[in-house]
Every structure is written in structure tokens, then in C-alpha cells.
PDB file of N, CA and C in Angstrom:
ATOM      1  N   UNK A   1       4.655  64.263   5.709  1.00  0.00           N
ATOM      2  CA  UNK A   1       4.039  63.312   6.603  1.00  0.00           C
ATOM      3  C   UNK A   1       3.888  61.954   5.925  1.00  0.00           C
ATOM      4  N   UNK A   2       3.388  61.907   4.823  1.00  0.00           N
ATOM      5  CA  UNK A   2       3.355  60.665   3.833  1.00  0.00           C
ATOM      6  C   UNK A   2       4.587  60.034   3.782  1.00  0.00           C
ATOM      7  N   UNK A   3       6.272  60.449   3.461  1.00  0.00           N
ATOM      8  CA  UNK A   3       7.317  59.645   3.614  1.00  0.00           C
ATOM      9  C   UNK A   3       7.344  59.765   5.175  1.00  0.00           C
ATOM     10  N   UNK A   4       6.807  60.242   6.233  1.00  0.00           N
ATOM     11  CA  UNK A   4       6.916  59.389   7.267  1.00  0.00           C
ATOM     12  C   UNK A   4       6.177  57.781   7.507  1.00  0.00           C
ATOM     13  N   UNK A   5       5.185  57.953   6.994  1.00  0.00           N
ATOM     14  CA  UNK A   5       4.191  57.115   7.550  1.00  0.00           C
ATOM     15  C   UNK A   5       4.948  56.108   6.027  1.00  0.00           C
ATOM     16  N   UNK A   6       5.338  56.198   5.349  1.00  0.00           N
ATOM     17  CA  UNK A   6       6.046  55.452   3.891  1.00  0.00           C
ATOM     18  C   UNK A   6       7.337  54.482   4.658  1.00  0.00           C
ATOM     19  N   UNK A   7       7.972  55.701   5.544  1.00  0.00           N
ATOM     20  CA  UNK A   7       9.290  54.697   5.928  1.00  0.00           C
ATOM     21  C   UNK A   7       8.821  53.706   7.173  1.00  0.00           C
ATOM     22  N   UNK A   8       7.707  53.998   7.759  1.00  0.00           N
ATOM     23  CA  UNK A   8       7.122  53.415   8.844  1.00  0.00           C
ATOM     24  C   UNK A   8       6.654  52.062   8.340  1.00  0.00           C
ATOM     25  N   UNK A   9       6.081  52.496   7.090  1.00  0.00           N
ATOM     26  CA  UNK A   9       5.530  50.989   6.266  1.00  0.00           C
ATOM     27  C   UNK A   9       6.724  50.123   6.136  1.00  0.00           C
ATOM     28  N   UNK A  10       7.589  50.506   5.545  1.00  0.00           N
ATOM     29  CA  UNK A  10       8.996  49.786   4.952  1.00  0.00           C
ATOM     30  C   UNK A  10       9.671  49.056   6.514  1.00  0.00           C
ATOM     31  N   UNK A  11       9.748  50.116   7.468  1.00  0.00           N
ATOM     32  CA  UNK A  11      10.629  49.076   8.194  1.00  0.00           C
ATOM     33  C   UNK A  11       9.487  48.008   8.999  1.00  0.00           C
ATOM     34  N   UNK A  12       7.962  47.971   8.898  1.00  0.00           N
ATOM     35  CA  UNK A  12       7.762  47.225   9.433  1.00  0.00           C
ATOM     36  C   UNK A  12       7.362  45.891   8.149  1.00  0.00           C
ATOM     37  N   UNK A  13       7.704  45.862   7.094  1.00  0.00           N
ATOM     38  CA  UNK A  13       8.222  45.166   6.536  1.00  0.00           C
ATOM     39  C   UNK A  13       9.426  44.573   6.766  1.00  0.00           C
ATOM     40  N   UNK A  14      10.109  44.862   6.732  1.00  0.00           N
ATOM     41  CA  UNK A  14      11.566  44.917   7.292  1.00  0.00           C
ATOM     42  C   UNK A  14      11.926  43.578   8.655  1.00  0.00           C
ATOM     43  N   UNK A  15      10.898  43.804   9.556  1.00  0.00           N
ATOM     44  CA  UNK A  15      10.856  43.590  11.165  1.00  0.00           C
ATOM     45  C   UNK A  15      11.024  42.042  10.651  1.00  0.00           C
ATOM     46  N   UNK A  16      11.932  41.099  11.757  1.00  0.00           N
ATOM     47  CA  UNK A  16      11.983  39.807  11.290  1.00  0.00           C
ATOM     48  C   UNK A  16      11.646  39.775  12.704  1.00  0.00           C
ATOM     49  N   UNK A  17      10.709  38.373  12.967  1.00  0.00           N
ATOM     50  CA  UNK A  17      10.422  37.603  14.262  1.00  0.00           C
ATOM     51  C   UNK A  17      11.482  36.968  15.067  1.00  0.00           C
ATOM     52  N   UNK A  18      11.734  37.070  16.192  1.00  0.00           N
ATOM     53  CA  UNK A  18      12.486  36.639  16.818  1.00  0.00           C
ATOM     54  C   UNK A  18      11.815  35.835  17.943  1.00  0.00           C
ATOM     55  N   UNK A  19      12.554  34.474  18.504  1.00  0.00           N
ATOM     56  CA  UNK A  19      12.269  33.487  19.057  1.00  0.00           C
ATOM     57  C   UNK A  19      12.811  33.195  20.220  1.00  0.00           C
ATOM     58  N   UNK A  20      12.470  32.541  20.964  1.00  0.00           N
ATOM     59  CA  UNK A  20      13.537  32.544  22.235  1.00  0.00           C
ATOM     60  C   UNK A  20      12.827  31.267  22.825  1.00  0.00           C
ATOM     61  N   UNK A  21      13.546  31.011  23.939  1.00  0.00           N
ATOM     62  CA  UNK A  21      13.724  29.236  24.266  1.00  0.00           C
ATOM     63  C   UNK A  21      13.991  29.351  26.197  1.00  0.00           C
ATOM     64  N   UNK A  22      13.501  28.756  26.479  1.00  0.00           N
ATOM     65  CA  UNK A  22      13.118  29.002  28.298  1.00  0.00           C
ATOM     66  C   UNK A  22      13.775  27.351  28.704  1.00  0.00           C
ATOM     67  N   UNK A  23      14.428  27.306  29.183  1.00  0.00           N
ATOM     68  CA  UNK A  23      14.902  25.920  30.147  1.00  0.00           C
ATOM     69  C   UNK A  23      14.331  25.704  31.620  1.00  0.00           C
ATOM     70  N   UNK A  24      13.835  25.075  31.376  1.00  0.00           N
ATOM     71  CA  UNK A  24      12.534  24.982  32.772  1.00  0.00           C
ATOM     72  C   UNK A  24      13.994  23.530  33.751  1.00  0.00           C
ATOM     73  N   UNK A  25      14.956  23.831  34.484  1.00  0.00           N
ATOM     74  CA  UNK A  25      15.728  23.349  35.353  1.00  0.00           C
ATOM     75  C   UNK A  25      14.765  21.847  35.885  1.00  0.00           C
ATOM     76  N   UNK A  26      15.906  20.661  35.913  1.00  0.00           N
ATOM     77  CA  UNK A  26      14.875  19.578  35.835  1.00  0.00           C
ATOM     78  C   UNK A  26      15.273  19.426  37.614  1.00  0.00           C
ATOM     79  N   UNK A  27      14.245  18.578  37.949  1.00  0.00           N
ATOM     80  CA  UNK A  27      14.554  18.231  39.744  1.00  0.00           C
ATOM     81  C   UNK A  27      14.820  17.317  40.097  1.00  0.00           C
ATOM     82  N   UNK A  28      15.578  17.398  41.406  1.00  0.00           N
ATOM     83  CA  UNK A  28      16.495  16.770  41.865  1.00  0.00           C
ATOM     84  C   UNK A  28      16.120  15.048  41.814  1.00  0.00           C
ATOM     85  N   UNK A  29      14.719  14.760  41.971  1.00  0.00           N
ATOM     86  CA  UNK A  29      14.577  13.411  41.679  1.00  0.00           C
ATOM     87  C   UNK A  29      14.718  13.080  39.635  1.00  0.00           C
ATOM     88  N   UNK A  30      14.157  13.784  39.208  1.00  0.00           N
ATOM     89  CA  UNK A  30      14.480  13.574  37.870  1.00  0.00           C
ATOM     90  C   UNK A  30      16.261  13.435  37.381  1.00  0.00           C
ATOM     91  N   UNK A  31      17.047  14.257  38.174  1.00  0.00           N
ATOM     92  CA  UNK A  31      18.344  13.998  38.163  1.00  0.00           C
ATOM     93  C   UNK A  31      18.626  12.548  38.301  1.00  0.00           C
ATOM     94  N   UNK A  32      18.181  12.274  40.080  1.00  0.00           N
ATOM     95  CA  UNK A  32      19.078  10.679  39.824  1.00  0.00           C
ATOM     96  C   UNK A  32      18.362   9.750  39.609  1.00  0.00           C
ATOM     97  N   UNK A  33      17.178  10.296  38.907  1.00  0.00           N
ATOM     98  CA  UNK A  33      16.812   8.906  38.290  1.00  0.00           C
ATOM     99  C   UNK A  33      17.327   8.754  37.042  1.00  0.00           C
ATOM    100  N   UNK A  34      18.013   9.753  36.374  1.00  0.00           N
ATOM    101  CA  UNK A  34      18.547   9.576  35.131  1.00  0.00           C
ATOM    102  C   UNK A  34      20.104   9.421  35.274  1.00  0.00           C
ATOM    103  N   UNK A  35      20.452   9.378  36.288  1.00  0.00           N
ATOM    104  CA  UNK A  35      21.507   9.605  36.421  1.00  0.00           C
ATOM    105  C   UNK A  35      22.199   7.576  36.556  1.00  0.00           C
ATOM    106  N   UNK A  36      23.840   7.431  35.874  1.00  0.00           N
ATOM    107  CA  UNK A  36      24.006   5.913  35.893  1.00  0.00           C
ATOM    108  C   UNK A  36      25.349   5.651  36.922  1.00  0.00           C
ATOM    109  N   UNK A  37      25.653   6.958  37.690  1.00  0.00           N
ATOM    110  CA  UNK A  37      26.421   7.042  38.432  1.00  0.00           C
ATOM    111  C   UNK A  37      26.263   8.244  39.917  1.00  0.00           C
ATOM    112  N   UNK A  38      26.355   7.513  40.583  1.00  0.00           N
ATOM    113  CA  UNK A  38      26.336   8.510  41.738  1.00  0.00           C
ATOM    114  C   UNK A  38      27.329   8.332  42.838  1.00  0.00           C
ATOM    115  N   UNK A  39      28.236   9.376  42.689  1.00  0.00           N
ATOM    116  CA  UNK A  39      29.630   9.283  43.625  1.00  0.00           C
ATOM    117  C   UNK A  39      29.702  10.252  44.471  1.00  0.00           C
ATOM    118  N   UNK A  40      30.463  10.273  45.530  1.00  0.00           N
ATOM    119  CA  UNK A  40      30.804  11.139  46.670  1.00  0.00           C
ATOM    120  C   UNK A  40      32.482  10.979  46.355  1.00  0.00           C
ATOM    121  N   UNK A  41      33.137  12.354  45.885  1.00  0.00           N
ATOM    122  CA  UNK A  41      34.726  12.039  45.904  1.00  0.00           C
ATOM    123  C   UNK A  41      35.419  13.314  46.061  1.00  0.00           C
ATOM    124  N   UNK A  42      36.652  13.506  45.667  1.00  0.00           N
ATOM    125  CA  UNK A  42      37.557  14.629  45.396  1.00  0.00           C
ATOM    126  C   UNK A  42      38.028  14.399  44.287  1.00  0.00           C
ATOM    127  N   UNK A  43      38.374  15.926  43.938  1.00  0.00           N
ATOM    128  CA  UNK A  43      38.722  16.231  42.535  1.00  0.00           C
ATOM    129  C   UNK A  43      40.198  15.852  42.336  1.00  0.00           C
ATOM    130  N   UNK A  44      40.523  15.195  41.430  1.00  0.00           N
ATOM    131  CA  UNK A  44      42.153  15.167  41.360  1.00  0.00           C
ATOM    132  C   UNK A  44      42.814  15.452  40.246  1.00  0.00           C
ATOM    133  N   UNK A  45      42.192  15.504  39.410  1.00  0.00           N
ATOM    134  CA  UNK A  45      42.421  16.457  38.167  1.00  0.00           C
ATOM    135  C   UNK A  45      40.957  17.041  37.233  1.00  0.00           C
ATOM    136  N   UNK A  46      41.674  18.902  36.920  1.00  0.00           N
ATOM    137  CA  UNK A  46      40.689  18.755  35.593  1.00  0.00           C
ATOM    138  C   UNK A  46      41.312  19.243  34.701  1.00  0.00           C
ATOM    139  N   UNK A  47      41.006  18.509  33.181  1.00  0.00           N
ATOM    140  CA  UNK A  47      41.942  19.302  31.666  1.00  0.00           C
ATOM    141  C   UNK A  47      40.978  19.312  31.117  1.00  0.00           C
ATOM    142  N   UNK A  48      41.432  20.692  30.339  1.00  0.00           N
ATOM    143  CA  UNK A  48      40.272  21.151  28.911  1.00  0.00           C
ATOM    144  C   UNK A  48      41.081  21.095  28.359  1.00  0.00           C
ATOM    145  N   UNK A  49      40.336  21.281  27.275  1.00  0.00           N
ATOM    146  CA  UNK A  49      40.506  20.587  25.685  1.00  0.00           C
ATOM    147  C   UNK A  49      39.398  21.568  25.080  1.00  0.00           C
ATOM    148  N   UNK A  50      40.014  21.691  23.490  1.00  0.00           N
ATOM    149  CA  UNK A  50      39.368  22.390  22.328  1.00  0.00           C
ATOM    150  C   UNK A  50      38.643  21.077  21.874  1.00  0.00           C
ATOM    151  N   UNK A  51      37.279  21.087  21.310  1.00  0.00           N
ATOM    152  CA  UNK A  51      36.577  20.141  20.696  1.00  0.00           C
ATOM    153  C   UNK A  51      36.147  21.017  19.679  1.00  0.00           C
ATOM    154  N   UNK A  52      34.950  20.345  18.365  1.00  0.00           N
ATOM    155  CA  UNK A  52      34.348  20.561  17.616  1.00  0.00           C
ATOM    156  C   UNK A  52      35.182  21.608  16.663  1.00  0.00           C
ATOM    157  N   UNK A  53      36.444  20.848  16.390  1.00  0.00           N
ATOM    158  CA  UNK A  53      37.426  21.707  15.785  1.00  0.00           C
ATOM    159  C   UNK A  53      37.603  23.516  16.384  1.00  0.00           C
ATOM    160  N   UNK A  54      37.770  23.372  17.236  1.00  0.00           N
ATOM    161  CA  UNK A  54      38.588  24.131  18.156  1.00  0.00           C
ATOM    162  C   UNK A  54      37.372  25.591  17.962  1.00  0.00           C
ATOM    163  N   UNK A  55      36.159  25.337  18.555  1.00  0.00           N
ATOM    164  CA  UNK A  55      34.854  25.857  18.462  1.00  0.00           C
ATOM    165  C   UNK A  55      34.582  26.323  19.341  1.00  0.00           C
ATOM    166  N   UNK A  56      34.589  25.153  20.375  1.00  0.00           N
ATOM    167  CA  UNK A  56      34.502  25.068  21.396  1.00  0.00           C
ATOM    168  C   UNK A  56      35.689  24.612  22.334  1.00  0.00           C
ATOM    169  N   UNK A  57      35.590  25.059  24.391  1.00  0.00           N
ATOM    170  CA  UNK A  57      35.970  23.912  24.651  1.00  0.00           C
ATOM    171  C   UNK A  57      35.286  23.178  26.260  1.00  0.00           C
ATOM    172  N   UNK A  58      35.306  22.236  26.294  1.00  0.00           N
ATOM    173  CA  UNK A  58      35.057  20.902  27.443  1.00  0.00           C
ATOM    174  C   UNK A  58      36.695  20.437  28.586  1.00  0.00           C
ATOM    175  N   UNK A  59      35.947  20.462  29.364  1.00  0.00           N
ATOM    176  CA  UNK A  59      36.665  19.794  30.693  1.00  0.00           C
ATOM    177  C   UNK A  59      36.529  18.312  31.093  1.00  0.00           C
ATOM    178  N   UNK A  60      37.612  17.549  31.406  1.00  0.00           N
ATOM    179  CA  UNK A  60      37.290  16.286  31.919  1.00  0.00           C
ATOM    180  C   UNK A  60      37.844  16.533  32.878  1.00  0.00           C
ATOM    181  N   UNK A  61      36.843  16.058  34.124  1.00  0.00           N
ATOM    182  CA  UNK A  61      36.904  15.871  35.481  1.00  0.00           C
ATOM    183  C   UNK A  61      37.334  15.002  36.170  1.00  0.00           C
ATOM    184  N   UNK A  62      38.480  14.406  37.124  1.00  0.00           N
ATOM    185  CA  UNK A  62      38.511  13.180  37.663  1.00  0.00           C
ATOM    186  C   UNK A  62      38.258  13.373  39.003  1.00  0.00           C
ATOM    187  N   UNK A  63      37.412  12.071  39.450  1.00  0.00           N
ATOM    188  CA  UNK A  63      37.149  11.671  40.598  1.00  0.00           C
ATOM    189  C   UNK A  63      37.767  11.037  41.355  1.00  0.00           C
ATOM    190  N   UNK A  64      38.135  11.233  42.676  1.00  0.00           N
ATOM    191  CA  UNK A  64      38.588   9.743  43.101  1.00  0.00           C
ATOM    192  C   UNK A  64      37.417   9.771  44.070  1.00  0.00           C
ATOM    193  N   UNK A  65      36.649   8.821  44.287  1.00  0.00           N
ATOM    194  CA  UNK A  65      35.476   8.179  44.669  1.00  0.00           C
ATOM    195  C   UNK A  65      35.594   7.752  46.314  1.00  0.00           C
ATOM    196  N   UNK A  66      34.867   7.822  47.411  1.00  0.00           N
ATOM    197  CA  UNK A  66      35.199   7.897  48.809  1.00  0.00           C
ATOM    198  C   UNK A  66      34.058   7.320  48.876  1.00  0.00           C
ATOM    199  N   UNK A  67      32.954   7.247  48.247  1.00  0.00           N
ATOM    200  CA  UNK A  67      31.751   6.368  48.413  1.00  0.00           C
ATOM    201  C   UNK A  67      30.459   6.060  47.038  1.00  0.00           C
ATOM    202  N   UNK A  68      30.598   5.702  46.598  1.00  0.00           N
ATOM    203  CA  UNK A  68      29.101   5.148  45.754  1.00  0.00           C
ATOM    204  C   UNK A  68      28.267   4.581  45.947  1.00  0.00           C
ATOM    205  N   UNK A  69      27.058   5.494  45.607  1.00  0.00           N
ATOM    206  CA  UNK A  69      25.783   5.366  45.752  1.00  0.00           C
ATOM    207  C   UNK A  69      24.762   4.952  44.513  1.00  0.00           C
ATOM    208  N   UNK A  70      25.476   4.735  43.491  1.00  0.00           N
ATOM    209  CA  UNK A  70      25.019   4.506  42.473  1.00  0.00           C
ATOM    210  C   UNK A  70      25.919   3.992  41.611  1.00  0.00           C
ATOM    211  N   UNK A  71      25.956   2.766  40.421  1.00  0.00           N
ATOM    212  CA  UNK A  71      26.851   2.390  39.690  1.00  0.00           C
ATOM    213  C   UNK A  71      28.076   1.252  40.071  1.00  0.00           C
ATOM    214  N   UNK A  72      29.325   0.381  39.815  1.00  0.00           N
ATOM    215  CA  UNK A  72      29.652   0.013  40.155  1.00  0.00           C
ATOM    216  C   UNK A  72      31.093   0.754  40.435  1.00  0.00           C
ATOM    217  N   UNK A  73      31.917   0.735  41.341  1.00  0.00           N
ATOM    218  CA  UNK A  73      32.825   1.022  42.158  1.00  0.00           C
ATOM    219  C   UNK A  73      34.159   0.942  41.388  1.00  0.00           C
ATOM    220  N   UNK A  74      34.634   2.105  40.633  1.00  0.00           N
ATOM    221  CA  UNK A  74      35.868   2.331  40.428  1.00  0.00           C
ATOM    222  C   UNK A  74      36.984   3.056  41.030  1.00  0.00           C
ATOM    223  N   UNK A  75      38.816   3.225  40.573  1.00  0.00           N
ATOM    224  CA  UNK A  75      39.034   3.725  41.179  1.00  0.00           C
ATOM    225  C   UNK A  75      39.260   4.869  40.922  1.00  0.00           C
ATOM    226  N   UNK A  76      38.838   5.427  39.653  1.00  0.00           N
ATOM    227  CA  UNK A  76      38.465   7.085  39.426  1.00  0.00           C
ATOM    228  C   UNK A  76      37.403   6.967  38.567  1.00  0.00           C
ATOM    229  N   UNK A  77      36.355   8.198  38.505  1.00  0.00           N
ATOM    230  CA  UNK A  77      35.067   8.424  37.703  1.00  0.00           C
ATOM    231  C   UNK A  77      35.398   9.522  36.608  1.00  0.00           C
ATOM    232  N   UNK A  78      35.549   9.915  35.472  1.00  0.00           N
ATOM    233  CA  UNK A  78      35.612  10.930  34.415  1.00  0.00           C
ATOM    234  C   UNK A  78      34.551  11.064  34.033  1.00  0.00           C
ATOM    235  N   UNK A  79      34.695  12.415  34.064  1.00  0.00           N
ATOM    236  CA  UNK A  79      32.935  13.044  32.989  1.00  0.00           C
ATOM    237  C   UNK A  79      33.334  14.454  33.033  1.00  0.00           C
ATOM    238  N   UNK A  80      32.623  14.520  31.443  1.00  0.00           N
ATOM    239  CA  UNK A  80      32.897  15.849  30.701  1.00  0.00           C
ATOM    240  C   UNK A  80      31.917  16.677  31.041  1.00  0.00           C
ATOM    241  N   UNK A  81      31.946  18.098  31.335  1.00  0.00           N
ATOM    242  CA  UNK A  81      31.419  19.087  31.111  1.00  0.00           C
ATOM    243  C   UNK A  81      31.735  20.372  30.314  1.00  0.00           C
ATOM    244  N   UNK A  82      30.947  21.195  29.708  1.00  0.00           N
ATOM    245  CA  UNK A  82      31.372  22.460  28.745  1.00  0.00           C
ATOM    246  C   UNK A  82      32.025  23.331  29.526  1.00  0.00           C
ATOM    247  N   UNK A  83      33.096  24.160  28.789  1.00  0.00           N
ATOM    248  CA  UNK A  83      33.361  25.497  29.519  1.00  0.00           C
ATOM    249  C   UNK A  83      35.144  25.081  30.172  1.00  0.00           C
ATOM    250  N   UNK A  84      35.854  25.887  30.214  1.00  0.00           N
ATOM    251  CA  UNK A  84      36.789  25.759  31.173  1.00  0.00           C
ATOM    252  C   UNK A  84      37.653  26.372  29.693  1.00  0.00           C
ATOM    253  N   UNK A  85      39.012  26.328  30.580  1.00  0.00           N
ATOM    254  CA  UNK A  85      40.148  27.882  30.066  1.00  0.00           C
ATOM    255  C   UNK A  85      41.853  26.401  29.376  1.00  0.00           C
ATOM    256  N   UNK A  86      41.641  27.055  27.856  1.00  0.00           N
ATOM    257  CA  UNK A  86      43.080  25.949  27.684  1.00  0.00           C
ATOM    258  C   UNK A  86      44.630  26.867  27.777  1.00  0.00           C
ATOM    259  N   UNK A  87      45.412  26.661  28.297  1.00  0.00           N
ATOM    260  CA  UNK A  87      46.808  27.112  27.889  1.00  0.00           C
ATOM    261  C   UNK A  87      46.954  28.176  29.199  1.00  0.00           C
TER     262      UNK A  87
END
């Protein structure tokens, strides 16, 4: 019973703390107020790409723009987001 209650000691020595992290989703007014572009368009291209020495990879998105509501008026908008498939 003693090397039970012995190995019981040891692994709670052992036990390391673990941490964790909650993303509380921001709202829709906090969006465009941070936001330095606001478009209404269609997609006309997207390419990924390997970044952070090929770690990761990111997508660039193109817009072609049918109305803006925010920002000044080009004739395509690009912006990156994470995630998407290369080759």
C-alpha cells in the first residue's frame, strides 16, 4: 500500500499545469470601426502561398469591388487571410 500511495506522490509531482486561452469573438460594430476598407465585390482570384518558411500557409484574395462603403475606390482590393491548400 505504501508504494502505492509512493507512486501517487511521484506522479503528482510529476503533474505540469496547463493553460488555455478563450477568444471572446469581437462585434460587428467593433469590426467596422476597425476596419480601413469596406467593399461589396466578387471574387476573381485566390492563391496560396507557403509563408514563414514554408510553416505555414496564407491566401490572397482578389476583389473586384461593385460598391464601397468604406476607403477609397479601387479597381481590385487584396487581403490576406490564413489557411488555404498549395499545389
Amino acid at each position: 500500500m505504501s508504494r502505492v500511495y509512493a507512486l501517487c506522490a511521484l506522479l503528482l509531482c510529476l503533474a505540469v499545469p496547463i493553460a488555455a486561452t478563450v477568444v471572446v469573438p469581437a462585434e460587428f460594430r467593433e469590426i467596422v470601426s476597425g476596419s480601413q476598407i469596406i467593399v461589396y465585390g466578387r471574387v476573381i482570384e485566390v492563391q496560396s502561398e507557403w509563408v514563414d518558411g514554408r510553416r505555414r500557409i496564407d491566401s490572397l484574395v482578389t476583389i473586384q469591388p461593385s460598391a464601397f462603403y468604406r476607403g477609397t475606390p479601387t479597381a481590385t482590393v487584396t487581403f490576406r487571410i490564413p489557411g488555404g491548400q498549395v499545389g
